[in-house]
C-alpha atoms as a PDB file:
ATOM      1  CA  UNK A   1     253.828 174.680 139.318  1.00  0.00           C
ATOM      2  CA  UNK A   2     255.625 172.021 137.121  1.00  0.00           C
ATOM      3  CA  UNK A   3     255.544 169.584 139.931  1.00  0.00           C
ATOM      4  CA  UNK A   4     251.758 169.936 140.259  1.00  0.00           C
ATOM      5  CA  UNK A   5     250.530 168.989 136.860  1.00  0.00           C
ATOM      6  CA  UNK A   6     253.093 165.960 136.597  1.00  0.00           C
ATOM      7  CA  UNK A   7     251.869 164.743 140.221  1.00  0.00           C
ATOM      8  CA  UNK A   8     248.142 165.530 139.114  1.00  0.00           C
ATOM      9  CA  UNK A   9     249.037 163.325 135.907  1.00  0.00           C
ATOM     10  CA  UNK A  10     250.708 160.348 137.661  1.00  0.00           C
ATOM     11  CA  UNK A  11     247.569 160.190 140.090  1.00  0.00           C
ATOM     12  CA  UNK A  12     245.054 159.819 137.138  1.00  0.00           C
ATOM     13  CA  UNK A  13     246.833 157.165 135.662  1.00  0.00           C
ATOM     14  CA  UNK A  14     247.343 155.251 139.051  1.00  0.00           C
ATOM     15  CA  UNK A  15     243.198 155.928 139.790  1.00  0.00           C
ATOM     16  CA  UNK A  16     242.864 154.690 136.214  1.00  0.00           C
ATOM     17  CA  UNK A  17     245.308 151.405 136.756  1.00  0.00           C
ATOM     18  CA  UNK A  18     243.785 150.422 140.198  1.00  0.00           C
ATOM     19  CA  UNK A  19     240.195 150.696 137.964  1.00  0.00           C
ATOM     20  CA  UNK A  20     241.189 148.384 135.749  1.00  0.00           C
ATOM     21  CA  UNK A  21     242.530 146.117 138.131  1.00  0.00           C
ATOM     22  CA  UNK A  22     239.405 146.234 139.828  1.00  0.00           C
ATOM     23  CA  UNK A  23     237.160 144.997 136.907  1.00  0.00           C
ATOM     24  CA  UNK A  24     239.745 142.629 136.058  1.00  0.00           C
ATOM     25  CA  UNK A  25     239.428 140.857 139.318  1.00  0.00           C
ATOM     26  CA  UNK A  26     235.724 141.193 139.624  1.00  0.00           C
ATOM     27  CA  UNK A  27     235.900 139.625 136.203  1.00  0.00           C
ATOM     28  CA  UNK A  28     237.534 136.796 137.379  1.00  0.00           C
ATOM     29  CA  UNK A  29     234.782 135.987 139.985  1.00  0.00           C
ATOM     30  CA  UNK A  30     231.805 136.864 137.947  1.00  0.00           C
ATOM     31  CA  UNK A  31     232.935 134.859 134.519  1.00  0.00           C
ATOM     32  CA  UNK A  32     232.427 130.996 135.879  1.00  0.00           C
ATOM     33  CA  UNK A  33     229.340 131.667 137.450  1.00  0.00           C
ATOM     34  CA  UNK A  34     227.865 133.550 134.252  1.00  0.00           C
ATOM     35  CA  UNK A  35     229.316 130.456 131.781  1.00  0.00           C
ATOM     36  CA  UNK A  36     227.987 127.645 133.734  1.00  0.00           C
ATOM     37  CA  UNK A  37     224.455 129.339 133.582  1.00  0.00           C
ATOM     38  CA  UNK A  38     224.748 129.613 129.835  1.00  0.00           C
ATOM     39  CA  UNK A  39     225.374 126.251 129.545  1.00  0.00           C
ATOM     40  CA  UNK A  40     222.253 125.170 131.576  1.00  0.00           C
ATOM     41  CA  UNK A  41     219.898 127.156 129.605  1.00  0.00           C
ATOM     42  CA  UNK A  42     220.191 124.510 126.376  1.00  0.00           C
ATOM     43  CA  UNK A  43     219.434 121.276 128.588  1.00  0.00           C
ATOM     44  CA  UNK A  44     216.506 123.385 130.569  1.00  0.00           C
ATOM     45  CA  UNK A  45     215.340 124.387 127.294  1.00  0.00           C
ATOM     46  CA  UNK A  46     215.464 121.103 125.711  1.00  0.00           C
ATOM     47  CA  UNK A  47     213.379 119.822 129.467  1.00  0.00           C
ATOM     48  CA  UNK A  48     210.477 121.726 128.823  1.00  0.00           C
ATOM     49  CA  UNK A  49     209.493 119.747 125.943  1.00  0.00           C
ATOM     50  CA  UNK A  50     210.566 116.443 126.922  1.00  0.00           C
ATOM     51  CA  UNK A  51     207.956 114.544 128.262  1.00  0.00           C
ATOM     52  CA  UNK A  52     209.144 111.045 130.358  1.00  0.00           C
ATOM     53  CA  UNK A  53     206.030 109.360 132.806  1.00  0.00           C
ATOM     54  CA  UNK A  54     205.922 106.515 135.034  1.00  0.00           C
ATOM     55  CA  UNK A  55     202.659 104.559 133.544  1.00  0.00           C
ATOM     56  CA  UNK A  56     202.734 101.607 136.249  1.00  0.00           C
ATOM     57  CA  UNK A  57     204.225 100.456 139.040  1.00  0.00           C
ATOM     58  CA  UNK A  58     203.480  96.758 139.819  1.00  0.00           C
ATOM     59  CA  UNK A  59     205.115  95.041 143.550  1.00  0.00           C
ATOM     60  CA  UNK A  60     206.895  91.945 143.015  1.00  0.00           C
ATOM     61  CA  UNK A  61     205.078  90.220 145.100  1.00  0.00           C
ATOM     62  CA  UNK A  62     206.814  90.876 149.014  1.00  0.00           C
ATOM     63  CA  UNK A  63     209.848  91.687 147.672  1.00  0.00           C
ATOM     64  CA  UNK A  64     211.866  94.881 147.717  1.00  0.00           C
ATOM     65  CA  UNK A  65     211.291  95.740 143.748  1.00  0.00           C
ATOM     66  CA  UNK A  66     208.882  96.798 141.506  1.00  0.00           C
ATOM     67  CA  UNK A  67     208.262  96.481 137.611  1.00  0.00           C
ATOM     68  CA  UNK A  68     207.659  99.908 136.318  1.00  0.00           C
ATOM     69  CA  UNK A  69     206.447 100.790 133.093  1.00  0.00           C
ATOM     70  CA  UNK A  70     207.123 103.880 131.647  1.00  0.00           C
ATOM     71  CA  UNK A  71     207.289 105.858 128.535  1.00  0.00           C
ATOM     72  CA  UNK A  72     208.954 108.387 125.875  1.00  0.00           C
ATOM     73  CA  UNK A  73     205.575 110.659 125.124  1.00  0.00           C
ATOM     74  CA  UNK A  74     207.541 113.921 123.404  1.00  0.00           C
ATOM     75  CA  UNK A  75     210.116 116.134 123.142  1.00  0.00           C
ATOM     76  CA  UNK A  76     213.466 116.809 120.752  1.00  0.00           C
ATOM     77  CA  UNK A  77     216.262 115.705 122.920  1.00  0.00           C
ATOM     78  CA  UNK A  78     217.625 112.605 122.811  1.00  0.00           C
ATOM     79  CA  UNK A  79     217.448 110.640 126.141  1.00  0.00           C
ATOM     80  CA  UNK A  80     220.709 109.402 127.220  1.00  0.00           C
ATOM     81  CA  UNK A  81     219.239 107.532 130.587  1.00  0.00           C
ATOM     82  CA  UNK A  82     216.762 107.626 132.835  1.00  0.00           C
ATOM     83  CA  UNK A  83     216.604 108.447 136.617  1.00  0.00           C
ATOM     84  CA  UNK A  84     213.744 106.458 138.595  1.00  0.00           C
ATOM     85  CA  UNK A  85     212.875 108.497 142.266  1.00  0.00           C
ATOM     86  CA  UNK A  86     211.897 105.752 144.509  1.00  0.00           C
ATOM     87  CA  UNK A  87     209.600 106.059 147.542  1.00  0.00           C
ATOM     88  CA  UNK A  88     209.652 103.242 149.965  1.00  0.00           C
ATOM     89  CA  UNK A  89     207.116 101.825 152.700  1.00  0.00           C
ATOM     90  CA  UNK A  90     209.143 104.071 155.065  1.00  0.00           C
ATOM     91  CA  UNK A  91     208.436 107.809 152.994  1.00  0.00           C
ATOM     92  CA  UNK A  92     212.169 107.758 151.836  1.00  0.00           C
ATOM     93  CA  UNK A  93     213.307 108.249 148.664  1.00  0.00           C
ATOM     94  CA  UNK A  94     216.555 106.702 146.613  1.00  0.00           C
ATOM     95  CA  UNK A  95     217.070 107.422 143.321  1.00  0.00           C
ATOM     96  CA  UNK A  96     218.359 104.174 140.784  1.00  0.00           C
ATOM     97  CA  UNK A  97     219.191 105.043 137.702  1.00  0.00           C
ATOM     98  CA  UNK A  98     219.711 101.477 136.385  1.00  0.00           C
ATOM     99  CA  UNK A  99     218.499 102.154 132.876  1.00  0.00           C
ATOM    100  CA  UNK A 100     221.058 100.926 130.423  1.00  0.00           C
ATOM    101  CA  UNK A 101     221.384 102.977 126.960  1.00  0.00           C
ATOM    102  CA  UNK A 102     220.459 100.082 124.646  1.00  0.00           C
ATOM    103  CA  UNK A 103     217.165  99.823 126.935  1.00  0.00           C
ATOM    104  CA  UNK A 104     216.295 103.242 126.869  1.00  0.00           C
ATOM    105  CA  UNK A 105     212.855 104.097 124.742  1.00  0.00           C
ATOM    106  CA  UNK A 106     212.162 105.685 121.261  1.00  0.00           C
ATOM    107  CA  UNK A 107     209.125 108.322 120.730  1.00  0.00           C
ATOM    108  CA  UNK A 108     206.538 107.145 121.858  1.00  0.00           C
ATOM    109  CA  UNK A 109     207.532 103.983 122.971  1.00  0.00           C
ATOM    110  CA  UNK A 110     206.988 102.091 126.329  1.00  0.00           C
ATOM    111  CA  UNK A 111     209.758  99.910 128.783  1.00  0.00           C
ATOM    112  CA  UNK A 112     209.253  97.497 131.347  1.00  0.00           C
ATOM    113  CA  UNK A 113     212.096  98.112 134.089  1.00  0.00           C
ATOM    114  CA  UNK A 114     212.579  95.893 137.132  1.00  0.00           C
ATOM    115  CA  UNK A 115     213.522  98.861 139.640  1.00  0.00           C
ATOM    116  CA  UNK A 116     215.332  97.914 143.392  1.00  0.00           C
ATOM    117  CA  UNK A 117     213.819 100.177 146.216  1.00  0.00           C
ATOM    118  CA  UNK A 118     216.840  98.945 148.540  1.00  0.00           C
ATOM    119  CA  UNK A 119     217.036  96.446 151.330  1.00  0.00           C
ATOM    120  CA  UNK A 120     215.003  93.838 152.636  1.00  0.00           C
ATOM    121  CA  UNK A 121     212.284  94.429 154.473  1.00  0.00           C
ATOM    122  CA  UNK A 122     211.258  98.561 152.718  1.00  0.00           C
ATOM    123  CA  UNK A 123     208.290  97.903 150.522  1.00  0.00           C
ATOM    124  CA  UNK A 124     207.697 100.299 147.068  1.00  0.00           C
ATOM    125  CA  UNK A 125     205.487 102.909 147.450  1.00  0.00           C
ATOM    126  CA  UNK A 126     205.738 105.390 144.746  1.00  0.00           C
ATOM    127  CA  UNK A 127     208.120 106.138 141.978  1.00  0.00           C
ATOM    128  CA  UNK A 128     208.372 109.385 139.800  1.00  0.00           C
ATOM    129  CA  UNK A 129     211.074 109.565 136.852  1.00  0.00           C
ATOM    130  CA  UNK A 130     213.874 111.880 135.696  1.00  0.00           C
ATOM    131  CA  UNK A 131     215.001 112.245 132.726  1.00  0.00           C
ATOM    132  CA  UNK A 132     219.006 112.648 131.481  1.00  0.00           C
ATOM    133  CA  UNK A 133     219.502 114.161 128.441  1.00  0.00           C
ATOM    134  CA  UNK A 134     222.670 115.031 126.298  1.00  0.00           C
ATOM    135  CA  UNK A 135     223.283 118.820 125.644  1.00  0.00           C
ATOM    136  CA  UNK A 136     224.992 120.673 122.806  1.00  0.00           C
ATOM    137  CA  UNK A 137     228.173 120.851 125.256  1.00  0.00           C
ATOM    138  CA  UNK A 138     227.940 117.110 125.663  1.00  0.00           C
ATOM    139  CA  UNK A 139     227.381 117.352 129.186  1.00  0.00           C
ATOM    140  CA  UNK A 140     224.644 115.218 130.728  1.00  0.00           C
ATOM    141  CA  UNK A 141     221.755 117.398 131.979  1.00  0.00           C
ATOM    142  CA  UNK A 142     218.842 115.743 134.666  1.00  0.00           C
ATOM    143  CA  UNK A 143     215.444 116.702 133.964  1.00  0.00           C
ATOM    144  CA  UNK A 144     212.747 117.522 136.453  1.00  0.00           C
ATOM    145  CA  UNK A 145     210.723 114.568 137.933  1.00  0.00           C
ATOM    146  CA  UNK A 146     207.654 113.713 136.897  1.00  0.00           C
ATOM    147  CA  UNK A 147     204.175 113.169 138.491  1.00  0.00           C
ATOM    148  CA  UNK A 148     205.099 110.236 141.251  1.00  0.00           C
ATOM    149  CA  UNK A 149     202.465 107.330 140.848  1.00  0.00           C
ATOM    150  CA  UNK A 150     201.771 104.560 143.782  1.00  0.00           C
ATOM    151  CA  UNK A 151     203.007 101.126 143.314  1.00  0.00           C
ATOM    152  CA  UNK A 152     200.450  98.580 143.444  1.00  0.00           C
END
């Protein structure tokens, strides 16, 4: 009978052990996924508010680039670049984020860019506008485009 109770013993504790191990390495898996959502939420937060829109979009003529005007209507973060979503003659899209942080807009404030749509010979179409902004973390966080308008 002795022999039982100590064998009955030793198997609770190894059930118990393999448990833990268990959660540890599900742990391990689930942890990096959960972080790197928490630190999204701040920048997606700070998106919503954040209000960056292509005003105009003039040709240069028959060239391959286009001045477009944009500008800094609302929101809390502060802009640390901006992302410009080109469409060309051909329906594709590049993005050019040639926006340097001395150029980059106050509240309420408007730029003049002069934005590349590629090689010779694809004509601007449309262009739409992401903005970056900086996060708590300090990580750089891309905002959803905006409304695309057509280049004239």
């Amino acid at each position: 009978m002795a022999k039982r109770g100590l064998s009955d013993v030793v198997t609770t504790v190894l059930i118990i052990l393999l448990v833990l191990a268990a959660v540890v390495i599900v742990w391990s898996f689930v942890q990096p996924a959960i972080r790197g959502g928490a630190e999204q939420v701040p920048g997606q937060t700070a998106c919503i508010s954040l209000n960056v829109e292509p005003v105009k979009c003039v040709k240069n003529g028959a060239t391959t680039s286009a001045n477009v005007t944009y500008r800094y209507n609302s929101g809390e973060s502060t802009l640390s670049g901006i992302k410009f979503i080109l469409t060309r003659s051909d329906d594709t899209t590049i993005v050019n984020d040639t926006i340097a942080l001395n150029n980059l807009p106050g509240k309420l404030e408007s730029r003049i860019v002069n934005v590349s749509f590629g090689p010779t010979g694809t004509v601007p179409k449309a262009v739409s506008i992401a903005a970056v902004i900086r996060t708590d973390t300090g990580r750089d966080q891309t905002c959803t485009e905006s409304i695309s308008i057509p280049c004239s």
